[in-house]
PDB file of N, CA and C in Angstrom:
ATOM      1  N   UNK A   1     -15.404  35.467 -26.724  1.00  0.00           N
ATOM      2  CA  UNK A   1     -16.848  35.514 -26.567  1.00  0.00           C
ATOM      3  C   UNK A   1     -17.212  35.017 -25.172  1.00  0.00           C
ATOM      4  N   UNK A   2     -18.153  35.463 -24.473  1.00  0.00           N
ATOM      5  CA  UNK A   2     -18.839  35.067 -23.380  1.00  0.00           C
ATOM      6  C   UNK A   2     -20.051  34.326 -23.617  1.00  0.00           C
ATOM      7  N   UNK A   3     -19.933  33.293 -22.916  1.00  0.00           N
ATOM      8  CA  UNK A   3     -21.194  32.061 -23.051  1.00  0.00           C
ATOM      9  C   UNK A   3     -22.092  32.851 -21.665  1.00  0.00           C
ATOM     10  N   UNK A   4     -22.956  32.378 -21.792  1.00  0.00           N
ATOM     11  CA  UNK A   4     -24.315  32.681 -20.944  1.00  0.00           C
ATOM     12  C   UNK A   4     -24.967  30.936 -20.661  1.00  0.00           C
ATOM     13  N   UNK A   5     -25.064  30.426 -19.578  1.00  0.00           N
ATOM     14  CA  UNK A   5     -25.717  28.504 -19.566  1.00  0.00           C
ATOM     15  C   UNK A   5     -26.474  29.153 -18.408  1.00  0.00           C
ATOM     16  N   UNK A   6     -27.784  28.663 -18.899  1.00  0.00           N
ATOM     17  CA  UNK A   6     -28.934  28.422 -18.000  1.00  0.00           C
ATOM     18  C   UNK A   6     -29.324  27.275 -18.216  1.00  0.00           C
ATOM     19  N   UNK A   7     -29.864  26.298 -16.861  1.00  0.00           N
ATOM     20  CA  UNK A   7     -30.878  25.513 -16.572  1.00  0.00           C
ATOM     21  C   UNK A   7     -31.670  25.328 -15.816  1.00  0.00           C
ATOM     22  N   UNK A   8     -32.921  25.048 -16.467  1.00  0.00           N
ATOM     23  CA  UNK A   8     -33.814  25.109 -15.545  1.00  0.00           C
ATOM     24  C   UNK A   8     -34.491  23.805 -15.580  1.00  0.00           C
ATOM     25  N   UNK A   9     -35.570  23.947 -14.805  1.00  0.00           N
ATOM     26  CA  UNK A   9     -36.747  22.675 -14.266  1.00  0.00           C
ATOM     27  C   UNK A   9     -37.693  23.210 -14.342  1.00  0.00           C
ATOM     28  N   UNK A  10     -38.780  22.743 -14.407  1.00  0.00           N
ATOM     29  CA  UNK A  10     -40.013  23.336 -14.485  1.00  0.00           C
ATOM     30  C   UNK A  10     -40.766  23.028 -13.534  1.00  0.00           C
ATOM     31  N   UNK A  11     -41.613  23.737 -13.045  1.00  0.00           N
ATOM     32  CA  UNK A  11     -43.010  23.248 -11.586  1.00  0.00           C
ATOM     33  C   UNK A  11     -43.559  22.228 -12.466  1.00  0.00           C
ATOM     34  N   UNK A  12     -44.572  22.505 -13.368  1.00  0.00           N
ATOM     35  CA  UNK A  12     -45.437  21.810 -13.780  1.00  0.00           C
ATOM     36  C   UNK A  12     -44.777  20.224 -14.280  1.00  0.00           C
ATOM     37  N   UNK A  13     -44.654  19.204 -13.830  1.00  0.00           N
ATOM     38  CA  UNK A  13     -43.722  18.091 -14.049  1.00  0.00           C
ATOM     39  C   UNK A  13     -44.715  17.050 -15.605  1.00  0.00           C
ATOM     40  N   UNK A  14     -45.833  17.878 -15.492  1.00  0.00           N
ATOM     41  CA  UNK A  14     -47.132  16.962 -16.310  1.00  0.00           C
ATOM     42  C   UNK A  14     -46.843  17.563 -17.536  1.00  0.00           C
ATOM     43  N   UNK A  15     -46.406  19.196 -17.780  1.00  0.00           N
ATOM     44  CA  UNK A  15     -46.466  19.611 -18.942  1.00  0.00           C
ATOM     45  C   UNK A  15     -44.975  20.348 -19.372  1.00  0.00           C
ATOM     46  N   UNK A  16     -43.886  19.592 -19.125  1.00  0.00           N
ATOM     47  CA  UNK A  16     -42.542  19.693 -19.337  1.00  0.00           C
ATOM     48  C   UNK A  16     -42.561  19.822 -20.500  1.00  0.00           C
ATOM     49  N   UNK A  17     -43.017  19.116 -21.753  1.00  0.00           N
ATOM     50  CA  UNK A  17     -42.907  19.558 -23.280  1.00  0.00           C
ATOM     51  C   UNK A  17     -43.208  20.907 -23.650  1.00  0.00           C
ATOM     52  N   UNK A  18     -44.408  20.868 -23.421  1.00  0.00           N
ATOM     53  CA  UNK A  18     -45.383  22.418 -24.089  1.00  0.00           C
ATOM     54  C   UNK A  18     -44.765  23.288 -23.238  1.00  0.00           C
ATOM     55  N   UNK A  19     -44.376  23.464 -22.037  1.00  0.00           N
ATOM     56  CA  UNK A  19     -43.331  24.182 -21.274  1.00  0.00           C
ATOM     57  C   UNK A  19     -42.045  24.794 -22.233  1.00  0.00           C
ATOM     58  N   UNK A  20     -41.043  23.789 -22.242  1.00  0.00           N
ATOM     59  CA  UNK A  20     -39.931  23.786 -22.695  1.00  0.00           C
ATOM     60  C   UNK A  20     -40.309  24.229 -24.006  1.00  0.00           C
ATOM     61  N   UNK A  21     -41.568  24.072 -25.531  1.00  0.00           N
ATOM     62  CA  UNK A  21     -41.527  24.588 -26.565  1.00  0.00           C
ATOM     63  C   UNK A  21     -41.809  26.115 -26.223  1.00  0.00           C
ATOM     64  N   UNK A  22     -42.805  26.629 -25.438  1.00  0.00           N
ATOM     65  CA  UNK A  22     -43.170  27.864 -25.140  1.00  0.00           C
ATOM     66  C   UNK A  22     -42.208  28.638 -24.628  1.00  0.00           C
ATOM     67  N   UNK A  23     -41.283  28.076 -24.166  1.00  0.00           N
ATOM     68  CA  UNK A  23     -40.069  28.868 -23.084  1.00  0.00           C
ATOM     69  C   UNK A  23     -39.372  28.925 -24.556  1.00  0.00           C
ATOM     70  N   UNK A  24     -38.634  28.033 -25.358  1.00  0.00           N
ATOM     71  CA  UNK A  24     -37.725  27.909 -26.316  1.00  0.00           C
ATOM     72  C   UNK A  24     -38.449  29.038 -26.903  1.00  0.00           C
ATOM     73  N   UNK A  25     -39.301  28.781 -27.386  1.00  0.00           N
ATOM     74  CA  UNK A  25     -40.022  29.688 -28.480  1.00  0.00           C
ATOM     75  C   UNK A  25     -39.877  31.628 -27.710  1.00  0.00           C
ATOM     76  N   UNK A  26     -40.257  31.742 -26.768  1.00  0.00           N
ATOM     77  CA  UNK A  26     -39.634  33.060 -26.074  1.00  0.00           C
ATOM     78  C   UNK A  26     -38.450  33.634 -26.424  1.00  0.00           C
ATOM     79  N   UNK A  27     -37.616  32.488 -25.992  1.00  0.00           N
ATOM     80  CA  UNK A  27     -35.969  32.599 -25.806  1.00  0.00           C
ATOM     81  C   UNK A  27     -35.346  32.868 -27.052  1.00  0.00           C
ATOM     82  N   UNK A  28     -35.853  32.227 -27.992  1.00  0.00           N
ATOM     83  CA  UNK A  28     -35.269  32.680 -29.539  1.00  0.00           C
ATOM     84  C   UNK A  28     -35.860  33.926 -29.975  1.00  0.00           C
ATOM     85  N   UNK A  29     -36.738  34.179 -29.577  1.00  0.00           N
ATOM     86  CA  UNK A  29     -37.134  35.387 -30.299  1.00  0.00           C
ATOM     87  C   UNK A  29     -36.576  36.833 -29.846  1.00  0.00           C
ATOM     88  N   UNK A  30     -35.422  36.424 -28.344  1.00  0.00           N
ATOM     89  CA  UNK A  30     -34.676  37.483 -27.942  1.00  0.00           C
ATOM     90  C   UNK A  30     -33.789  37.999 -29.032  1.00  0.00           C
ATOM     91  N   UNK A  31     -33.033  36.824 -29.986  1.00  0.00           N
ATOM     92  CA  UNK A  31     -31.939  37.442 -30.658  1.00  0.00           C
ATOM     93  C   UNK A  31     -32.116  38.296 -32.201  1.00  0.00           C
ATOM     94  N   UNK A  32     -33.859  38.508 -31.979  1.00  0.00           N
ATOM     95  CA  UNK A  32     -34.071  39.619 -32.821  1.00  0.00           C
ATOM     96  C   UNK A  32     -34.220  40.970 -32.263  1.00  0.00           C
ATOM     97  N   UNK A  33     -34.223  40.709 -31.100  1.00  0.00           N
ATOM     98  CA  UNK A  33     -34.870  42.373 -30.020  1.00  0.00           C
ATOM     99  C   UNK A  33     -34.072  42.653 -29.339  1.00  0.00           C
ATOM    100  N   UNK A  34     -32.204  42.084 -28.892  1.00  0.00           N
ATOM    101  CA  UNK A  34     -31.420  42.750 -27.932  1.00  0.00           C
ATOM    102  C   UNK A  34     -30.344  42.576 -28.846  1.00  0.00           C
ATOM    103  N   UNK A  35     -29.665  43.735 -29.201  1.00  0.00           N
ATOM    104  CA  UNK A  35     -28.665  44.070 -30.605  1.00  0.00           C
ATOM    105  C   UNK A  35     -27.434  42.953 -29.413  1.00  0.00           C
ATOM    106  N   UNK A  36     -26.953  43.285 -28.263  1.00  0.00           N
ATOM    107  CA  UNK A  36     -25.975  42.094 -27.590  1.00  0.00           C
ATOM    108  C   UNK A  36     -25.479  40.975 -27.340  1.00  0.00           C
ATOM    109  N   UNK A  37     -26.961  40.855 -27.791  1.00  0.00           N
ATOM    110  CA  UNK A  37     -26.834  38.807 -27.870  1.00  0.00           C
ATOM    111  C   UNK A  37     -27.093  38.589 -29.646  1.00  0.00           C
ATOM    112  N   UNK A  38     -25.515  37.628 -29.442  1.00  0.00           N
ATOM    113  CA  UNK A  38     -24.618  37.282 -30.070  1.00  0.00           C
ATOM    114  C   UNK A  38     -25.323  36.172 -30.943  1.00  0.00           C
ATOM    115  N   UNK A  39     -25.676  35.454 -30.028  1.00  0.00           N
ATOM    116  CA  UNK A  39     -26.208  34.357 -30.415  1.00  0.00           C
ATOM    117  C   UNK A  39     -26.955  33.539 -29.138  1.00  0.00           C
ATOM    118  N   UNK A  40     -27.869  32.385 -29.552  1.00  0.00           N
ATOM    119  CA  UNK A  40     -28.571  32.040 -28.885  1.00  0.00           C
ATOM    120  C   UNK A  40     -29.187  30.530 -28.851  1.00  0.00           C
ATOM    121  N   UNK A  41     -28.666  29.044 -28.320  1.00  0.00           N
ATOM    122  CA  UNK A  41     -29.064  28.218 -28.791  1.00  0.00           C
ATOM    123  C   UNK A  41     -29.964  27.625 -27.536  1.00  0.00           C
ATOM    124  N   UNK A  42     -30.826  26.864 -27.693  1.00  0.00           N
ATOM    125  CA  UNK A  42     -32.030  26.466 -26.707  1.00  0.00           C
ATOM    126  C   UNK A  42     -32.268  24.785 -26.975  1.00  0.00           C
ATOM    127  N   UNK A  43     -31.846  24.259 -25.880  1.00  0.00           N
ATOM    128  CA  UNK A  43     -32.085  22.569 -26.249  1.00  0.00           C
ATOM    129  C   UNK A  43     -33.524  22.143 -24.841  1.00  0.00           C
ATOM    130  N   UNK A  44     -33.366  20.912 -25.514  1.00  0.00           N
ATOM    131  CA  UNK A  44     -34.498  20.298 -24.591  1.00  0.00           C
ATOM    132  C   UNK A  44     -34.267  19.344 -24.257  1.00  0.00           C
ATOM    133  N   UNK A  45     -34.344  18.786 -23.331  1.00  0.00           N
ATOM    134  CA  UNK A  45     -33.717  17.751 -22.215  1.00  0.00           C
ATOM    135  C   UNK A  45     -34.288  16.232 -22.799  1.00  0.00           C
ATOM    136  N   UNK A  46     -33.591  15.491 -23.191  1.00  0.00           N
ATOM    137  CA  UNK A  46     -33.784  13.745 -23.270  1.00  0.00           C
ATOM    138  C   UNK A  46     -33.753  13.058 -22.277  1.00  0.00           C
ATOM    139  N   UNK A  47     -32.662  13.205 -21.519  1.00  0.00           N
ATOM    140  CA  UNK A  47     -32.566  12.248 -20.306  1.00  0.00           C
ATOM    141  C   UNK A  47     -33.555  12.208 -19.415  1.00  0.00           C
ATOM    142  N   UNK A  48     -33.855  11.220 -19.307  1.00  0.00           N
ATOM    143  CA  UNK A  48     -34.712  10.479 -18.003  1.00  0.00           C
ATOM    144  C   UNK A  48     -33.990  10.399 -16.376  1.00  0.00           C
ATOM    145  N   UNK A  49     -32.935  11.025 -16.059  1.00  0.00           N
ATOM    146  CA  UNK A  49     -31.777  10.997 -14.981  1.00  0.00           C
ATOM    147  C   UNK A  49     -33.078  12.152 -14.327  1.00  0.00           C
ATOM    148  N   UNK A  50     -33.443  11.541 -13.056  1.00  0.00           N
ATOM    149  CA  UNK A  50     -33.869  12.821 -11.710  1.00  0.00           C
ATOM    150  C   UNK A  50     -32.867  13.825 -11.740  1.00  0.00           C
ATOM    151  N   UNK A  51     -31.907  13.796 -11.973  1.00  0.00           N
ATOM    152  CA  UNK A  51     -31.175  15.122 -11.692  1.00  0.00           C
ATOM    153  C   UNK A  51     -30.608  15.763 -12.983  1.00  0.00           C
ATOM    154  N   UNK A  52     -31.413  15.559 -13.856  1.00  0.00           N
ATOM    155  CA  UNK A  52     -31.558  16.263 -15.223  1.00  0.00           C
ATOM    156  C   UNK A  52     -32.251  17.324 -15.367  1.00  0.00           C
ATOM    157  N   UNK A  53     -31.786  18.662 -15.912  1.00  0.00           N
ATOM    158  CA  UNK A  53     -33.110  19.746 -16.190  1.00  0.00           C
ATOM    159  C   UNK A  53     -33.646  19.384 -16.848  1.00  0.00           C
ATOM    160  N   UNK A  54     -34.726  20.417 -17.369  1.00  0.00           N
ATOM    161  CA  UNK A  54     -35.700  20.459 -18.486  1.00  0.00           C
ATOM    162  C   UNK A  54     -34.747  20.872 -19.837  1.00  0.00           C
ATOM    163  N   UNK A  55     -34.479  22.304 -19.843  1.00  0.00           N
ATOM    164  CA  UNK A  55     -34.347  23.058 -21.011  1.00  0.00           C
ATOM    165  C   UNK A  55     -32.663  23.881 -20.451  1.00  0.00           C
ATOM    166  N   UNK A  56     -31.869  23.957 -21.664  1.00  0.00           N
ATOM    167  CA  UNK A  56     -30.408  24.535 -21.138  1.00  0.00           C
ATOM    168  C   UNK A  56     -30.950  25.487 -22.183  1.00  0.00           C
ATOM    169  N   UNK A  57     -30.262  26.741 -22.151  1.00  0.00           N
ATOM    170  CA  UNK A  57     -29.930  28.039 -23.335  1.00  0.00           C
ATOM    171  C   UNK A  57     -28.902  28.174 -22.771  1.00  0.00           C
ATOM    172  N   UNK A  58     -28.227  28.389 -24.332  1.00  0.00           N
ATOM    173  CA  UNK A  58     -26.292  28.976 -24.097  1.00  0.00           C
ATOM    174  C   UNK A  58     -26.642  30.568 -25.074  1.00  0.00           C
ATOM    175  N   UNK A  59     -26.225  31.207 -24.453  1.00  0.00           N
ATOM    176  CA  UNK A  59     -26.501  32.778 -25.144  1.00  0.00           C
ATOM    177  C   UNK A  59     -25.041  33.307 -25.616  1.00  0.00           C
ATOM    178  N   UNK A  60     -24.748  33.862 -26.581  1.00  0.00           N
ATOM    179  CA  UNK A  60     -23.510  33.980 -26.556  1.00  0.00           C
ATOM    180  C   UNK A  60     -23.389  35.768 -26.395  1.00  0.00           C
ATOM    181  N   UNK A  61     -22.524  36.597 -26.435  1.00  0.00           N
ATOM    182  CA  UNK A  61     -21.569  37.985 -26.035  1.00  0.00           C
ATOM    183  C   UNK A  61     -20.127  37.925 -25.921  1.00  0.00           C
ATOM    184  N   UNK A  62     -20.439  39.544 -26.802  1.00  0.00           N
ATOM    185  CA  UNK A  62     -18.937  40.106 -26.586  1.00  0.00           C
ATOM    186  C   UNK A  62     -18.240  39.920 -25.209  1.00  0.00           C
ATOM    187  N   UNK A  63     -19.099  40.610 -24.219  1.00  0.00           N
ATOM    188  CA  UNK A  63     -18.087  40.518 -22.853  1.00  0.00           C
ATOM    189  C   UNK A  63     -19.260  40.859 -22.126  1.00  0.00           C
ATOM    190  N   UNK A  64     -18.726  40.952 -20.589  1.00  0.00           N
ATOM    191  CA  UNK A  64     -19.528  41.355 -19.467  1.00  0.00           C
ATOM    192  C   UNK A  64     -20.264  42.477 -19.899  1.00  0.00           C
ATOM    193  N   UNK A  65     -20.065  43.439 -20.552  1.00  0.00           N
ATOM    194  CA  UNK A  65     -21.134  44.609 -20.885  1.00  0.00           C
ATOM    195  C   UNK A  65     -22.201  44.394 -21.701  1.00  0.00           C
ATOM    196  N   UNK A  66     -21.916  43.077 -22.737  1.00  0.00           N
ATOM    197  CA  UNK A  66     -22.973  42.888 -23.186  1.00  0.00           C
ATOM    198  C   UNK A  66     -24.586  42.311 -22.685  1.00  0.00           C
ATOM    199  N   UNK A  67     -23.691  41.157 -22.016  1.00  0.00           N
ATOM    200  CA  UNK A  67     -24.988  40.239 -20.973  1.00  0.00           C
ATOM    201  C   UNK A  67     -25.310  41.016 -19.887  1.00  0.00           C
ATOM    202  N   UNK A  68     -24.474  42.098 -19.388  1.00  0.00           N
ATOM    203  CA  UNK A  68     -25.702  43.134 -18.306  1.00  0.00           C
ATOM    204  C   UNK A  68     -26.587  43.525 -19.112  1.00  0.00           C
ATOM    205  N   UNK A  69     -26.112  44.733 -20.560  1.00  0.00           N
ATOM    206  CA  UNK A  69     -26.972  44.841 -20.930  1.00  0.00           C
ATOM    207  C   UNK A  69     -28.648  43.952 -21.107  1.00  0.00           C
ATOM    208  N   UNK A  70     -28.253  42.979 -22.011  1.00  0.00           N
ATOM    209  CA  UNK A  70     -29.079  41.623 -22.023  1.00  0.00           C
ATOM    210  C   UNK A  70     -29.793  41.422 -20.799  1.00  0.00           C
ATOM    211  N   UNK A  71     -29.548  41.139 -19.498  1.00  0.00           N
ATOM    212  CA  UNK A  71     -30.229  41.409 -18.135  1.00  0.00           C
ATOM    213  C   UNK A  71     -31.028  42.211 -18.033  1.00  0.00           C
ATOM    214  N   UNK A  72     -31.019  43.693 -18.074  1.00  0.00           N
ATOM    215  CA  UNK A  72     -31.980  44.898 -17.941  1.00  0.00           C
ATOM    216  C   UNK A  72     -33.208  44.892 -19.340  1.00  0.00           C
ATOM    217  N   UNK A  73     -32.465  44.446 -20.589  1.00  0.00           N
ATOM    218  CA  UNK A  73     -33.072  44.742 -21.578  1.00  0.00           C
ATOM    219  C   UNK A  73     -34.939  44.031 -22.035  1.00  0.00           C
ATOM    220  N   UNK A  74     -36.118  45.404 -21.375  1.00  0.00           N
ATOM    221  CA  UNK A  74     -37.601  44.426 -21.143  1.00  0.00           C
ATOM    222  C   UNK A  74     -37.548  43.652 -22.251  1.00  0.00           C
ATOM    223  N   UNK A  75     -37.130  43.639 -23.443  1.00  0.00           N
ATOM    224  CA  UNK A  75     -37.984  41.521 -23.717  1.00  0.00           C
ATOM    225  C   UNK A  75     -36.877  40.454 -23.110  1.00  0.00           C
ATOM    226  N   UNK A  76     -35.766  41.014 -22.199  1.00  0.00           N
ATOM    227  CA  UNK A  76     -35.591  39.710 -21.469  1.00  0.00           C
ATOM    228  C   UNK A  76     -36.203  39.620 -20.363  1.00  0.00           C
ATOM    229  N   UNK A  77     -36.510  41.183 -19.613  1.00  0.00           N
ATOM    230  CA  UNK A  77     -37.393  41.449 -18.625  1.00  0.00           C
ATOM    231  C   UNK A  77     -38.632  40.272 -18.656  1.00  0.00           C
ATOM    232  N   UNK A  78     -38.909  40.167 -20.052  1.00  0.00           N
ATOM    233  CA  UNK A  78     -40.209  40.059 -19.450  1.00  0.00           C
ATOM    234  C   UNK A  78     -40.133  38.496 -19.967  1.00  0.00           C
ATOM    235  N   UNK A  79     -39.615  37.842 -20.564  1.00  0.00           N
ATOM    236  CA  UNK A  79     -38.835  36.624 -20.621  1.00  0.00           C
ATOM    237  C   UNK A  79     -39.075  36.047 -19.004  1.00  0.00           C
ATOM    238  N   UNK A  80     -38.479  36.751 -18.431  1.00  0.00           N
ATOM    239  CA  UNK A  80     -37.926  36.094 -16.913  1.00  0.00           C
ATOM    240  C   UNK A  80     -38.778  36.453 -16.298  1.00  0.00           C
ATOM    241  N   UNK A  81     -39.643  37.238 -16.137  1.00  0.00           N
ATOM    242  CA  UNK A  81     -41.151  37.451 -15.699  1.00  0.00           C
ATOM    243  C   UNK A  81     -41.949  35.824 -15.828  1.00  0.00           C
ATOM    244  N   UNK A  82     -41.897  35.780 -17.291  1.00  0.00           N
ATOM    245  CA  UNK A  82     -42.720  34.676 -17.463  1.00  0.00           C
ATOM    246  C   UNK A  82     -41.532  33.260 -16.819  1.00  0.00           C
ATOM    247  N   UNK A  83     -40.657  33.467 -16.686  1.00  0.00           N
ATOM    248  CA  UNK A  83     -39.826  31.850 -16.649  1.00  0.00           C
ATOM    249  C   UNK A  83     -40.346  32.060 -14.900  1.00  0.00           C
ATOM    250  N   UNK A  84     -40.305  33.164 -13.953  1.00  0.00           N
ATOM    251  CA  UNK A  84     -40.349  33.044 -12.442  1.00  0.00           C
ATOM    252  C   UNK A  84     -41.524  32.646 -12.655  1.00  0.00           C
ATOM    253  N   UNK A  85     -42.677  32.499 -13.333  1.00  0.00           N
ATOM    254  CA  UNK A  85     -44.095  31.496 -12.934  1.00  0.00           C
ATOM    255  C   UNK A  85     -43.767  30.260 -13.234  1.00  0.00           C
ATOM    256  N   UNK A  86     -42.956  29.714 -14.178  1.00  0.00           N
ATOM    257  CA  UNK A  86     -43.079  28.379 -14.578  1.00  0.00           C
ATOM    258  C   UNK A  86     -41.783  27.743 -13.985  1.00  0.00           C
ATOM    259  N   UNK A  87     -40.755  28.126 -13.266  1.00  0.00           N
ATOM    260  CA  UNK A  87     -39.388  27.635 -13.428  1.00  0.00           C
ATOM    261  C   UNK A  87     -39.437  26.994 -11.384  1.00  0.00           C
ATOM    262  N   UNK A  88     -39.010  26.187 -11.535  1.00  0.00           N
ATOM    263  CA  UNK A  88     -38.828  25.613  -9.947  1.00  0.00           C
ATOM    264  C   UNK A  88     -37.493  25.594  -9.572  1.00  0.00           C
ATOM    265  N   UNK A  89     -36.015  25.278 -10.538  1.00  0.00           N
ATOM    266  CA  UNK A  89     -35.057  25.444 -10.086  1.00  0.00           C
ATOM    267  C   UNK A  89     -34.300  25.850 -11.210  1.00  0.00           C
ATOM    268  N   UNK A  90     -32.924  26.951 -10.899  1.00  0.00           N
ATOM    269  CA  UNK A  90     -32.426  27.036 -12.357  1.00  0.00           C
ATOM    270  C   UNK A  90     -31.018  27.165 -11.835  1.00  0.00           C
ATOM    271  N   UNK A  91     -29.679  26.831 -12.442  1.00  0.00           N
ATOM    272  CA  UNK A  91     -28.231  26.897 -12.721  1.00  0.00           C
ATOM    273  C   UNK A  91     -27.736  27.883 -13.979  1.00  0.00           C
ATOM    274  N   UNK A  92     -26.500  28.370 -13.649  1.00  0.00           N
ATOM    275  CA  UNK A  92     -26.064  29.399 -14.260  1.00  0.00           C
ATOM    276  C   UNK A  92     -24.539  29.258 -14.277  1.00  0.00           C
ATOM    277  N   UNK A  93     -23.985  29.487 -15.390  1.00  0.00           N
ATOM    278  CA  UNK A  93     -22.727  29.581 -15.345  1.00  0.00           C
ATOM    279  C   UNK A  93     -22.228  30.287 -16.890  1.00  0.00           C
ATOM    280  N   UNK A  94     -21.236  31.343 -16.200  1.00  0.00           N
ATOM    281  CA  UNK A  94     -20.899  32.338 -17.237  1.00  0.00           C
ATOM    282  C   UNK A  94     -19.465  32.272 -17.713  1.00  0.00           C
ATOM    283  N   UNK A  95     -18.934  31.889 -18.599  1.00  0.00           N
ATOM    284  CA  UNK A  95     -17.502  31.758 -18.928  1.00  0.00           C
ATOM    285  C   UNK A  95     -17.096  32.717 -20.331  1.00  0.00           C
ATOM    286  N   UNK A  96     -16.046  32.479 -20.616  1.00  0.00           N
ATOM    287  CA  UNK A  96     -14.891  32.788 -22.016  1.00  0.00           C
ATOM    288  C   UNK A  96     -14.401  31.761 -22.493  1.00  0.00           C
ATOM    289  N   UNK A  97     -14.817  32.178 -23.855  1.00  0.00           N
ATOM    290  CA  UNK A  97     -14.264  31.271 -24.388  1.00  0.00           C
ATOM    291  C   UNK A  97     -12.884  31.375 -24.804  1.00  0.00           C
ATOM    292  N   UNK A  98     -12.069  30.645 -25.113  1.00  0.00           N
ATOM    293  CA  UNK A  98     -10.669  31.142 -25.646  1.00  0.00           C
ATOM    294  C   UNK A  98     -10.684  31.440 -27.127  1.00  0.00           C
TER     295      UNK A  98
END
């Protein structure tokens, strides 16, 4: 399986909660609308560390064909539409699992 890790930060530093529920709440509702993604888990950040994100999602897939798909597919389109207004910095890292 292929993991999918995003993190992000948010601009708005005042409304990081209602942020992170509205983004979560988006993000889950992908793994009813893109047959590729596997799976989909969405956490929300505890730590108080400055160099902590907000919100991680681990997405899971078969392989590289799935998560392109997943990329092009509009309700992630438009997912990431809405995350480029709210998102200030984000990390990515794509692996296999064994």
């Amino acid at each position: 399986m292929l993991k999918h890790i995003v993190m992000v930060s948010f601009n708005d530093r005042m409304n990081v909660k209602e942020l992170s529920l509205e983004f979560k709440s988006k993000l889950l509702d992908l793994i009813t609308k893109i047959p590729e993604l596997k799976s989909m888990e969405v956490g929300l950040n505890v730590s108080t560390k400055p160099s902590a994100f907000d919100l991680v999602l681990i997405a899971g897939f078969d392989n590289e064909n799935g998560l392109n798909k997943y990329r092009i597919h509009p309700a992630h389109v438009e997912v990431l539409d809405f995350m480029k207004k709210i998102v200030s910095k984000t990390a990515v890292v794509d692996y296999y699992t064994d």
